[in-house]
C-alpha atoms as a PDB file:
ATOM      1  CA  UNK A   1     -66.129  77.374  32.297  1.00  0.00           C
ATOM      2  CA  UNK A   2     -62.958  75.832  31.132  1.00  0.00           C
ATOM      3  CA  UNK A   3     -59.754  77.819  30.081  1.00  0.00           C
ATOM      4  CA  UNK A   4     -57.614  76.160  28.128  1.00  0.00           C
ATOM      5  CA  UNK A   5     -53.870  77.119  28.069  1.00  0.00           C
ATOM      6  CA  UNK A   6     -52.763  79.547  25.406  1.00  0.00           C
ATOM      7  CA  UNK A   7     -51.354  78.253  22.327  1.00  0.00           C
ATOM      8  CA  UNK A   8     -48.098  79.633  21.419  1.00  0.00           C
ATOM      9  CA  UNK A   9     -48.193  81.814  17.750  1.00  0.00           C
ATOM     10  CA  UNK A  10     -46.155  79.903  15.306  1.00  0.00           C
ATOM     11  CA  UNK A  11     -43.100  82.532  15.327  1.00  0.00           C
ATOM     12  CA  UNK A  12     -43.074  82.232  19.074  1.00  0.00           C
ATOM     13  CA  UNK A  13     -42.849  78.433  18.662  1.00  0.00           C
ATOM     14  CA  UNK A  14     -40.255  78.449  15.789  1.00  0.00           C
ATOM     15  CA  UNK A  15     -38.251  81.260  17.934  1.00  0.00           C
ATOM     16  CA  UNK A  16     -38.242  78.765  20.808  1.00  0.00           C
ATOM     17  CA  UNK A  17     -37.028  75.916  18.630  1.00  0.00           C
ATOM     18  CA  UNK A  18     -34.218  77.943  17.113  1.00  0.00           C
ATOM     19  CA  UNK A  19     -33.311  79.153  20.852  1.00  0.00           C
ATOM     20  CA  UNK A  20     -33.437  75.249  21.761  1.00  0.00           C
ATOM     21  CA  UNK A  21     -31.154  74.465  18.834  1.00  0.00           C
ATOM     22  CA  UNK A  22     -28.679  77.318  19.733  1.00  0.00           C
ATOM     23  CA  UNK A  23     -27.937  76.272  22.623  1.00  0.00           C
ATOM     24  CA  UNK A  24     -28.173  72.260  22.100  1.00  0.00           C
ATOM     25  CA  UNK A  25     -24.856  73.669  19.540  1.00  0.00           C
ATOM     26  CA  UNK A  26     -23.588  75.619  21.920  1.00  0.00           C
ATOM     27  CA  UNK A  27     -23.683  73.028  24.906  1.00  0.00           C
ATOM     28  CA  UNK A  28     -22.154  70.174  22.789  1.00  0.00           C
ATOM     29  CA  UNK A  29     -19.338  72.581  21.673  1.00  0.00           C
ATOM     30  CA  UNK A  30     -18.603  74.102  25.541  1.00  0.00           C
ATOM     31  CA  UNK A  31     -20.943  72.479  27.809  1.00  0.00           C
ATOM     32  CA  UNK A  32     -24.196  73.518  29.597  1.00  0.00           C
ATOM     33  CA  UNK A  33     -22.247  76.365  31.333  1.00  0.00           C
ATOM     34  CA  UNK A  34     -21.884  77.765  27.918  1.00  0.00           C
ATOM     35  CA  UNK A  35     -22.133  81.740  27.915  1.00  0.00           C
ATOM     36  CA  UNK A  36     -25.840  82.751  27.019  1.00  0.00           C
ATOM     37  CA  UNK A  37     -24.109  85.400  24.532  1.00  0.00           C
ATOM     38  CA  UNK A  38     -22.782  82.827  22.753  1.00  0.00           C
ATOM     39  CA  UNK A  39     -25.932  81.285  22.454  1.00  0.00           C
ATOM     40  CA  UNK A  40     -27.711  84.414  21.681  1.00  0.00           C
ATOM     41  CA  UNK A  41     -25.445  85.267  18.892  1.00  0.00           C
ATOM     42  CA  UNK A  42     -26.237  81.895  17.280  1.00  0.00           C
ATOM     43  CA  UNK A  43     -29.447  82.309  17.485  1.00  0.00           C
ATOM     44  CA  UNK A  44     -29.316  86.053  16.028  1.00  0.00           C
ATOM     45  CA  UNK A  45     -31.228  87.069  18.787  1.00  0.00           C
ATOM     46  CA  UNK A  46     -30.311  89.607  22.331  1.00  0.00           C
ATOM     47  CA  UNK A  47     -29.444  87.901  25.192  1.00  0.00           C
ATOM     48  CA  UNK A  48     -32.477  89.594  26.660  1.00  0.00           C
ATOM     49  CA  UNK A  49     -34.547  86.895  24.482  1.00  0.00           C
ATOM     50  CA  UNK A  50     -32.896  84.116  25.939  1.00  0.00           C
ATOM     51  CA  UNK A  51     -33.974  84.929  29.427  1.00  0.00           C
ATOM     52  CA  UNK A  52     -37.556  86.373  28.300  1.00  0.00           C
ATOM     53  CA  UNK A  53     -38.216  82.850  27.381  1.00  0.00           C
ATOM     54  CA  UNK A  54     -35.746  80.886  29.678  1.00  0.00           C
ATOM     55  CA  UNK A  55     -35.759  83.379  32.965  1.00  0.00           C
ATOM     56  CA  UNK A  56     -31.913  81.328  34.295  1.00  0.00           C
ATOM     57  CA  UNK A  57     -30.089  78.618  32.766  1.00  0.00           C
ATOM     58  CA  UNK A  58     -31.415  75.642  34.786  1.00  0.00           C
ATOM     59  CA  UNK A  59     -34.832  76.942  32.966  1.00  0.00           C
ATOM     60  CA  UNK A  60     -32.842  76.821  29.204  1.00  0.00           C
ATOM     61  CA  UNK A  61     -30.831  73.235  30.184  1.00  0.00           C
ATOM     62  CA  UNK A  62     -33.911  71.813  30.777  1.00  0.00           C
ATOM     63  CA  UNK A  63     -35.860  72.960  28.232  1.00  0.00           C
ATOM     64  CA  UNK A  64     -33.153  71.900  25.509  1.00  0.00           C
ATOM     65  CA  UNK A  65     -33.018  68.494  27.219  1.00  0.00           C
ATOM     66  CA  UNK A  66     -36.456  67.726  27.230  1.00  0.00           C
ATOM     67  CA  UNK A  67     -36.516  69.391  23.256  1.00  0.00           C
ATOM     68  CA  UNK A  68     -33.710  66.288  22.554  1.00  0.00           C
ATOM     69  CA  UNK A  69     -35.585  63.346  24.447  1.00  0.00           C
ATOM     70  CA  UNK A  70     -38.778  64.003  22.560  1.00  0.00           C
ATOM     71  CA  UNK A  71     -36.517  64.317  18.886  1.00  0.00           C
ATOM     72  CA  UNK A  72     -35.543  60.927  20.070  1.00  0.00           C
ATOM     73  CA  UNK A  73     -38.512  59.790  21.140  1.00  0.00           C
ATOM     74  CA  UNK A  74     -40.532  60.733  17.990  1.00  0.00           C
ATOM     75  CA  UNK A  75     -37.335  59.204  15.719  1.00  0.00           C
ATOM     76  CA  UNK A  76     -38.178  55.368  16.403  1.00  0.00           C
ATOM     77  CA  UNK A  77     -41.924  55.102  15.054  1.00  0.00           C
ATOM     78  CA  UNK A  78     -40.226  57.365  12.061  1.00  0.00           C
ATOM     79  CA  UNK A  79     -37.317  54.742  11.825  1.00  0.00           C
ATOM     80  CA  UNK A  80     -39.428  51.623  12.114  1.00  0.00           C
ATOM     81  CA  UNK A  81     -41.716  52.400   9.324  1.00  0.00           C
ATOM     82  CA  UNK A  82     -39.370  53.952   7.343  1.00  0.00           C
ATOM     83  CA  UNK A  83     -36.371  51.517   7.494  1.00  0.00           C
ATOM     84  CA  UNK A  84     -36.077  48.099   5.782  1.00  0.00           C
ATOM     85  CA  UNK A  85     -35.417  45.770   9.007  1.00  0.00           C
ATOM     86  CA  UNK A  86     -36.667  46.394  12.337  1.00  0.00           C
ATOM     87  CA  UNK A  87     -32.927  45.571  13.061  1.00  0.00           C
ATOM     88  CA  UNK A  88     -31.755  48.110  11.131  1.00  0.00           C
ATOM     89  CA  UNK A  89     -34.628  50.622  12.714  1.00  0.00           C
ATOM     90  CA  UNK A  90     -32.901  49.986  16.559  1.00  0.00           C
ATOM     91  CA  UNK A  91     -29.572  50.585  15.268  1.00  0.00           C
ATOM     92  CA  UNK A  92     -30.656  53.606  13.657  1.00  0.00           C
ATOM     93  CA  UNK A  93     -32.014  54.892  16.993  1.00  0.00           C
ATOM     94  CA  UNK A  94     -29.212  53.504  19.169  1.00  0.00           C
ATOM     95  CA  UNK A  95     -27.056  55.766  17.214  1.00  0.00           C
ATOM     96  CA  UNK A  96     -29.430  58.919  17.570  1.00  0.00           C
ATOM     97  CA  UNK A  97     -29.146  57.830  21.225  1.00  0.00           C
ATOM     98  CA  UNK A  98     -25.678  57.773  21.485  1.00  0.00           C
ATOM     99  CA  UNK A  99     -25.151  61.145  20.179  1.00  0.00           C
ATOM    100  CA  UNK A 100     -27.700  62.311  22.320  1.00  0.00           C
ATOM    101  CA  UNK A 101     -25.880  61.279  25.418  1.00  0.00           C
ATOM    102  CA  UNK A 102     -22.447  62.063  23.902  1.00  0.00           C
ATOM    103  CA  UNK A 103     -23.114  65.164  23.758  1.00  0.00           C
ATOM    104  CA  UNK A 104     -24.369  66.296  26.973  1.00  0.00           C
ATOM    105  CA  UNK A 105     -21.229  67.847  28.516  1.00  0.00           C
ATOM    106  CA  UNK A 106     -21.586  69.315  32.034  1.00  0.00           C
ATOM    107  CA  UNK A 107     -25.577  67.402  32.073  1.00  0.00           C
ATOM    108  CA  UNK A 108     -24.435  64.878  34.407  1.00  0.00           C
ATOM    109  CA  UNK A 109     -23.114  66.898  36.933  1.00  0.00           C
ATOM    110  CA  UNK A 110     -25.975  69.667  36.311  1.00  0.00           C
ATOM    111  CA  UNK A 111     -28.518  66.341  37.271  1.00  0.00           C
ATOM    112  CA  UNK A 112     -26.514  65.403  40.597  1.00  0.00           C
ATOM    113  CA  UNK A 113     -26.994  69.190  42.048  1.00  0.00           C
ATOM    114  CA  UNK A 114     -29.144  70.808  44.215  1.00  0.00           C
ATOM    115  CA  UNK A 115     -30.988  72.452  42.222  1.00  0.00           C
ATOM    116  CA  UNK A 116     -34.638  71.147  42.309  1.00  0.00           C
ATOM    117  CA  UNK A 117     -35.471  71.950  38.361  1.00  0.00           C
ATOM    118  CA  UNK A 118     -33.201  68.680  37.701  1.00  0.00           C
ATOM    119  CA  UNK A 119     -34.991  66.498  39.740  1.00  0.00           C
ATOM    120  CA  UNK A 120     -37.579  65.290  37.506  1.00  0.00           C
ATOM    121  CA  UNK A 121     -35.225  64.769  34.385  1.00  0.00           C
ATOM    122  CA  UNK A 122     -33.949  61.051  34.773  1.00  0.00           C
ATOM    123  CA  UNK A 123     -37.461  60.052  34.848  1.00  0.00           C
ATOM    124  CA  UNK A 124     -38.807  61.766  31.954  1.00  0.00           C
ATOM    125  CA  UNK A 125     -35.594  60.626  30.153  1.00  0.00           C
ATOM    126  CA  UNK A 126     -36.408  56.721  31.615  1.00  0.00           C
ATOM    127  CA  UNK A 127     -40.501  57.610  30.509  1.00  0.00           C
ATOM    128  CA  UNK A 128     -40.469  58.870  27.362  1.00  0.00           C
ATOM    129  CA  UNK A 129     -37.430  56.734  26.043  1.00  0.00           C
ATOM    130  CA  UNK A 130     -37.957  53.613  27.308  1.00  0.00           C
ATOM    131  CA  UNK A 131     -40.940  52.535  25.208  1.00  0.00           C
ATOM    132  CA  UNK A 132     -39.968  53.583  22.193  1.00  0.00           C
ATOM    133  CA  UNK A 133     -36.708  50.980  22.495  1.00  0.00           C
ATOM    134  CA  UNK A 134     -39.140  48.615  24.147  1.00  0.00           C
ATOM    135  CA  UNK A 135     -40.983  48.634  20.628  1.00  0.00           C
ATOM    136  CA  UNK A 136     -37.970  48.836  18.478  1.00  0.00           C
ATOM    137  CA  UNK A 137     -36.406  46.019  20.177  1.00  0.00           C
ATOM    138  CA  UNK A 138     -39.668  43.745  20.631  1.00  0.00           C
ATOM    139  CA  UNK A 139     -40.372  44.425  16.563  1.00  0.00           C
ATOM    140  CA  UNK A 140     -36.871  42.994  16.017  1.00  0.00           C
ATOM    141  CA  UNK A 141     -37.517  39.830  18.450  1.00  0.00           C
ATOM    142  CA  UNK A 142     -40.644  39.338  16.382  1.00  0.00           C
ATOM    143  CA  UNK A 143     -38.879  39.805  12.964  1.00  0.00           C
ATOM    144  CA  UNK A 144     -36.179  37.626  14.204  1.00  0.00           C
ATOM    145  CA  UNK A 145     -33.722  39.729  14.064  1.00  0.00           C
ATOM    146  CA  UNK A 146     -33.295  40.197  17.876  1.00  0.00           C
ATOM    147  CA  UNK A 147     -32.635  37.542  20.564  1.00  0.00           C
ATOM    148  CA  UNK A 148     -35.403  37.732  23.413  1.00  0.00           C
ATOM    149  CA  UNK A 149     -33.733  37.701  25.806  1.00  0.00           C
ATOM    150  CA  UNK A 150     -32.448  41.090  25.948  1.00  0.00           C
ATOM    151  CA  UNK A 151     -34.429  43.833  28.268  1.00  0.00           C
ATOM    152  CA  UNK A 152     -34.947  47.178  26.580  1.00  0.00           C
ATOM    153  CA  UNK A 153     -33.582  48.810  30.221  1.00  0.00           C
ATOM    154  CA  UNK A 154     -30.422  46.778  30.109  1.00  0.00           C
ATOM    155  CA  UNK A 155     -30.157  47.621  26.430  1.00  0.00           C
ATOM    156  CA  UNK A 156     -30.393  51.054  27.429  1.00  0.00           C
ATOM    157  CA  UNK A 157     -27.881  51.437  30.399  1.00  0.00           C
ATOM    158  CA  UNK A 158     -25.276  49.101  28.449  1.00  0.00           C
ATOM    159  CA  UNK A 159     -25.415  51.881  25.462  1.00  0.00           C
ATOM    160  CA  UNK A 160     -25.384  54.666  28.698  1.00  0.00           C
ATOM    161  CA  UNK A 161     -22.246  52.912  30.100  1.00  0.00           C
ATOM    162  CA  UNK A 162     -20.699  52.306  26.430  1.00  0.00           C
ATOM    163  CA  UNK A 163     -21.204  56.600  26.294  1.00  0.00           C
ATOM    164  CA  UNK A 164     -19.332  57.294  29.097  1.00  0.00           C
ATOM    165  CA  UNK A 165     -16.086  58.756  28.711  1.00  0.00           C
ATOM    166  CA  UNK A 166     -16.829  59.354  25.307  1.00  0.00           C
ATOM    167  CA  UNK A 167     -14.464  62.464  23.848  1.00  0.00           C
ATOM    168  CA  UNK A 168     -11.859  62.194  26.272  1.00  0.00           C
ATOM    169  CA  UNK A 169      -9.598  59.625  24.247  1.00  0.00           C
ATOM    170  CA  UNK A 170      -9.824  60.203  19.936  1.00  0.00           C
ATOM    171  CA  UNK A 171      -9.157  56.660  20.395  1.00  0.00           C
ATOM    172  CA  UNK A 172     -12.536  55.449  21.971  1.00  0.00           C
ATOM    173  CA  UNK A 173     -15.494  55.519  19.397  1.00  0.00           C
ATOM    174  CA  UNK A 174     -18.623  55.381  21.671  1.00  0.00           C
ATOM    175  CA  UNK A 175     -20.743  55.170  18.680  1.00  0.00           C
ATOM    176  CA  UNK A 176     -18.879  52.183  17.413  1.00  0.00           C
ATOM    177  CA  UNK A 177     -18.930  50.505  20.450  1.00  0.00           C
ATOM    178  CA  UNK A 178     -22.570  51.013  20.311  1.00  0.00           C
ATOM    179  CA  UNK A 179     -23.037  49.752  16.836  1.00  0.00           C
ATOM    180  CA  UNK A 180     -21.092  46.210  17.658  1.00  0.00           C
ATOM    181  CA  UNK A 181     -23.634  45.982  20.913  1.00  0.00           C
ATOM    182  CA  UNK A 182     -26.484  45.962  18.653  1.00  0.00           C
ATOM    183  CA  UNK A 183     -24.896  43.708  16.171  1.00  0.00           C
ATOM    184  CA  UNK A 184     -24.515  41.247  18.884  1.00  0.00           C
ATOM    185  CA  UNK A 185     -28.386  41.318  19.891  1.00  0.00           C
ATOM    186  CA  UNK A 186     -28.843  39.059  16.512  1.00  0.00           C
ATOM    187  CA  UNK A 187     -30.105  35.740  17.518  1.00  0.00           C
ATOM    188  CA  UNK A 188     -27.420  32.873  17.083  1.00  0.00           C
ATOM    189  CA  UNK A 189     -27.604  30.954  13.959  1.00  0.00           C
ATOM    190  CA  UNK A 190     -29.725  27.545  14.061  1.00  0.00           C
ATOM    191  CA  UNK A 191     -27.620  24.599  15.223  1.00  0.00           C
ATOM    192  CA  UNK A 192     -26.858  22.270  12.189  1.00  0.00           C
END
């Protein structure tokens, strides 16, 4: 006999994702070390909720990261099908991906500690969002709209190095930076 796992109630499951989104907020505006009654409060709930469902905060960062890579993940398929140029589909995402790494104050550092419940994030990060800019970026090659000669890794850790930094100078636009990279991945005009 087979047990399968219990299935969360929907309240329990939309209480989760407005915990997740509380504290996504709260981390971009203070970092991951933000206080969990700061996050409870925007999520109208007790801080006795937060840790019923996320028992310390390595449990919560985690959770709220993985809740981000898979919004990013599930965004390109949306974006290709729903954009008008396969070009315009990978700079949609870059962007989604920029903001996504812009905004994880305090992450980096929380990934380089000892703590074990880290460990596994840079390659779920590297699994679940390298394919999806492997197929945004191969649809552009095959539109045409995307020299071939570009890896969707090295796409990837260019945008990653473009982020860093980003926020410490108002005169540094990591987004922008971004959106000239992707420009540039149009193939060169024929020769006349």
């Amino acid at each position: 006999m087979t047990h399968e796992a219990p299935r969360k109630r929907a309240d329990a499951r939309r209480n989760e994702q407005t915990l997740l989104d509380a504290a996504a907020a709260a981390f971009v505006a203070a970092g991951v070390d933000a206080p969990v009654r700061d996050i409870a409060a925007r999520a109208g709930v007790g801080v006795g909720t937060i840790y019923r469902h996320f028992p310390t905060r390595a449990d919560l960062i985690v959770a709220v990261y993985r809740h981000q890579v898979e919004a990013c993940a599930s965004a390109g398929p949306d974006l290709l099908a729903g954009t008008a140029s396969p070009h315009a589909a990978l700079a949609a995402w870059i962007d989604l991906f920029v903001d996504f790494l812009v905004t994880k104050h305090g992450l980096a550092a929380a990934l380089r500690s000892d703590d074990t419940t880290f460990e596994t994030l840079h390659a779920y990060f590297i699994d679940r969002l390298l394919p999806v800019c492997a197929s945004l970026l191969s649809a552009a090659v095959t539109a045409g709209e995307a020299r071939p000669d570009v890896e969707p890794f090295a796409l990837m850790y260019a945008v990653g190095n473009l982020c860093i930094g980003a926020g410490r100078d108002p005169r540094y636009d990591a987004r922008h930076m971004a959106q000239l990279l992707v420009a540039g991945l149009r193939p060169p005009p024929p020769a006349a």
